[in-house]
N, C-alpha and C. Protein backbone atom coordinates (compact mmCIF):
# COMPACT_ATOMS: atom_id res chain seq x y z
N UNK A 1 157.38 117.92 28.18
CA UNK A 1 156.74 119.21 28.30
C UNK A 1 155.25 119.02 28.05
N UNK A 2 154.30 119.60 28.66
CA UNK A 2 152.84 119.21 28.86
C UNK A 2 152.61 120.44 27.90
N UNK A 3 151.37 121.00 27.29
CA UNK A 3 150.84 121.46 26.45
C UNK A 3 150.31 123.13 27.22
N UNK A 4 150.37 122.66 28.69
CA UNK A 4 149.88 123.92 29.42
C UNK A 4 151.15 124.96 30.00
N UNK A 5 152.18 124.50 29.99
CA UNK A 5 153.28 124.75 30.19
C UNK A 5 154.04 125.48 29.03
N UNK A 6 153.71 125.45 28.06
CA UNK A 6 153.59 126.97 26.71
C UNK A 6 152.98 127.82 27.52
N UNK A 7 153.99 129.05 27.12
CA UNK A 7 153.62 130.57 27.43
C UNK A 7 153.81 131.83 26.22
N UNK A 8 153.29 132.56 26.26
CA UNK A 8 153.67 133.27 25.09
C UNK A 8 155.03 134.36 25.54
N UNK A 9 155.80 134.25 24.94
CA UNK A 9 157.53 134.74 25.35
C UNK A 9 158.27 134.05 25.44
N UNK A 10 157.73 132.44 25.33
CA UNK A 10 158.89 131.42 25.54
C UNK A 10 159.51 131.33 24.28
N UNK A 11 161.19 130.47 24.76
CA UNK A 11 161.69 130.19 23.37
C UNK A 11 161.18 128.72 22.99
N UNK A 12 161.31 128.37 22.21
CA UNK A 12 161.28 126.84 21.74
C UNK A 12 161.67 126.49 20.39
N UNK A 13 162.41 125.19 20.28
CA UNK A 13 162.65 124.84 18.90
C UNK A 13 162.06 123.90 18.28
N UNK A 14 162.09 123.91 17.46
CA UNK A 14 161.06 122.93 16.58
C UNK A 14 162.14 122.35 15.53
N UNK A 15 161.75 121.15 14.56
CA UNK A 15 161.95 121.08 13.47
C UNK A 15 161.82 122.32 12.44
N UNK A 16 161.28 123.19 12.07
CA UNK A 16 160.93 124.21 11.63
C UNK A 16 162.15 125.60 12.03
N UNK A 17 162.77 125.49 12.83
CA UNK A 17 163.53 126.38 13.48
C UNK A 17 163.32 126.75 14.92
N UNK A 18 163.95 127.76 15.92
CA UNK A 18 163.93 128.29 16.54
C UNK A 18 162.90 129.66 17.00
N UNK A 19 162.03 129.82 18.01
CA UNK A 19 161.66 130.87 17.56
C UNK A 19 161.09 131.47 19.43
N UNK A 20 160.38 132.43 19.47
CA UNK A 20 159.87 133.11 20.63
C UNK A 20 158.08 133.02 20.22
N UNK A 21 157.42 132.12 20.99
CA UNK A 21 155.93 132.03 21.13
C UNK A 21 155.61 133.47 21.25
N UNK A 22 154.46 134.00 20.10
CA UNK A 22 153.84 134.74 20.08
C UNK A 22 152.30 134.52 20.29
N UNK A 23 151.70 133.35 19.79
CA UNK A 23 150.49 132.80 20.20
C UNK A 23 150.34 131.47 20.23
N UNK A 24 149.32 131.12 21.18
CA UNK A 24 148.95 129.64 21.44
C UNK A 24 147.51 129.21 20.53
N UNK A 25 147.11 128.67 19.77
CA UNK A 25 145.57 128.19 19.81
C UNK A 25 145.55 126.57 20.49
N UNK A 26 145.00 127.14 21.72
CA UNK A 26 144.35 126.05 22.68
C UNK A 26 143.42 124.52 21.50
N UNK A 27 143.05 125.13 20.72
CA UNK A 27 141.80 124.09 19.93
C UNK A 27 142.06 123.55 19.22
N UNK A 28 143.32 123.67 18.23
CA UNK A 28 144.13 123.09 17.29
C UNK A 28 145.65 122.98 18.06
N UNK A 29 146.02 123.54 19.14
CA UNK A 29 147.42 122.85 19.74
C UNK A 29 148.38 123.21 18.99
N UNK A 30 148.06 124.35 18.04
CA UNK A 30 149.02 125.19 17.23
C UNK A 30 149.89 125.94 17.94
N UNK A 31 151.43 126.56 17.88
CA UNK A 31 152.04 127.14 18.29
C UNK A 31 152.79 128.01 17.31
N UNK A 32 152.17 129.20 17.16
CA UNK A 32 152.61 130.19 16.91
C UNK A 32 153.89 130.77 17.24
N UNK A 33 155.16 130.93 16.04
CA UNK A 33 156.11 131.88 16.85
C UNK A 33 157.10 132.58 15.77
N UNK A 34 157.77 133.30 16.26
CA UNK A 34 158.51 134.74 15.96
C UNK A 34 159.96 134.27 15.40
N UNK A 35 160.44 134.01 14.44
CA UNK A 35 162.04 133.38 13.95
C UNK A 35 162.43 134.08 15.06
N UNK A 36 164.15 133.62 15.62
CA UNK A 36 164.93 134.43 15.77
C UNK A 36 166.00 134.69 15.48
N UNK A 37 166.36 134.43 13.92
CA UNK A 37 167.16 135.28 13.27
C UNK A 37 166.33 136.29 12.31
N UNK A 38 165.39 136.28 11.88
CA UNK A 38 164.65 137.54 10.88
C UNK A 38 163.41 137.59 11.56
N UNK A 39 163.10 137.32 12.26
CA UNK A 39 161.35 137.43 13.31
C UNK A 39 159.93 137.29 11.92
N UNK A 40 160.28 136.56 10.95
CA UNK A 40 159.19 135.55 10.10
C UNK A 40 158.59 134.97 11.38
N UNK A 41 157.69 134.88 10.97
CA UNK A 41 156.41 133.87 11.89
C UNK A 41 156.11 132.41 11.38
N UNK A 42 156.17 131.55 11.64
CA UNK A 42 155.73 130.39 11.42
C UNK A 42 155.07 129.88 12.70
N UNK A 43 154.20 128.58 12.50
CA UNK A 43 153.46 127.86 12.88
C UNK A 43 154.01 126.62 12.73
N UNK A 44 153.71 125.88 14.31
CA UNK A 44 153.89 124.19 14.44
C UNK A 44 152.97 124.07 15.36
N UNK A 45 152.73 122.60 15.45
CA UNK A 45 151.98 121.71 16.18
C UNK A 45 152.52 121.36 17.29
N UNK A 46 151.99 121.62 18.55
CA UNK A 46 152.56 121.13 19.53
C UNK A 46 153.68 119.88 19.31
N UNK A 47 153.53 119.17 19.34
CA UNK A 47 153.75 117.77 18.59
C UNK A 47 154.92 117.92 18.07
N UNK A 48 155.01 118.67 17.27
CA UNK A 48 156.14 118.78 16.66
C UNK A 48 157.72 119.79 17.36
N UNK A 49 157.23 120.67 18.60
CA UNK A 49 158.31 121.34 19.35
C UNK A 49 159.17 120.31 19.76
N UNK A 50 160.57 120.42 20.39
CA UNK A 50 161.57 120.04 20.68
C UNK A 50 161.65 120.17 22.27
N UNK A 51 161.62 118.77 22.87
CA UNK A 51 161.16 118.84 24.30
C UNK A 51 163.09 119.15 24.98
N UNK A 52 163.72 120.02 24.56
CA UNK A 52 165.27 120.83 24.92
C UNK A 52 165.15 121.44 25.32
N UNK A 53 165.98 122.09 26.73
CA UNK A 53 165.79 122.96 27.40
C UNK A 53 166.45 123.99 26.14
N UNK A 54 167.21 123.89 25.43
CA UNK A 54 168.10 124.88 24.59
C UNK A 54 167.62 124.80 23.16
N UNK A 55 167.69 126.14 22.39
CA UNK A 55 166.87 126.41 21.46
C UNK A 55 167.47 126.70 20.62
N UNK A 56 167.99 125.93 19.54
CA UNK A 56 168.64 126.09 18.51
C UNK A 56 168.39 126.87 17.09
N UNK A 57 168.84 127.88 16.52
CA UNK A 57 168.55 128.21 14.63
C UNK A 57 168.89 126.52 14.46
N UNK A 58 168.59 126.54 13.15
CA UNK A 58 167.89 125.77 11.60
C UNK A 58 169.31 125.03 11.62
N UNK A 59 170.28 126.42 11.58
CA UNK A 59 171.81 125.81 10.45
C UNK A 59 172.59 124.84 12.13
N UNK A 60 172.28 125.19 13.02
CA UNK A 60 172.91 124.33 14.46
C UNK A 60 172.26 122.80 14.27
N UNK A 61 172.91 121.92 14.02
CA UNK A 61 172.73 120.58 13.19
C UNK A 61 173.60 119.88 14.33
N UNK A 62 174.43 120.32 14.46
CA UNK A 62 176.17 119.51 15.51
C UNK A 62 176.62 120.26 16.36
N UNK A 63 177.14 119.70 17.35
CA UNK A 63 178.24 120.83 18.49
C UNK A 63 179.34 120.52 17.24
């Protein structure tokens, strides 16, 4: 996944959890987003998202 290819509404998972992009900062490559089980906001680093088409919560560890 390329860095320009973030949109704000997408899902994506991270180490950090699961969540729906609410903002991008282009200058730090931060990605802003929305939990989606309690909609908390956290922040990751590009870098750190999960290049999966499928977007897992925290506790989804195993099929």
């Amino acid at each position: 996944m390329q860095f320009n290819d973030i949109h704000i509404g997408m899902k994506c998972g991270s180490k950090k959890g699961s969540g729906t992009v609410t903002w991008i900062d282009g200058s730090t490559r931060r990605i802003y987003m929305a939990d989606t089980n309690n909609n908390k906001n956290f922040d990751v680093d590009f870098e750190e998202l999960i290049d999966d088409p499928q977007a897992h919560n925290r506790e989804d560890t195993y099929y």
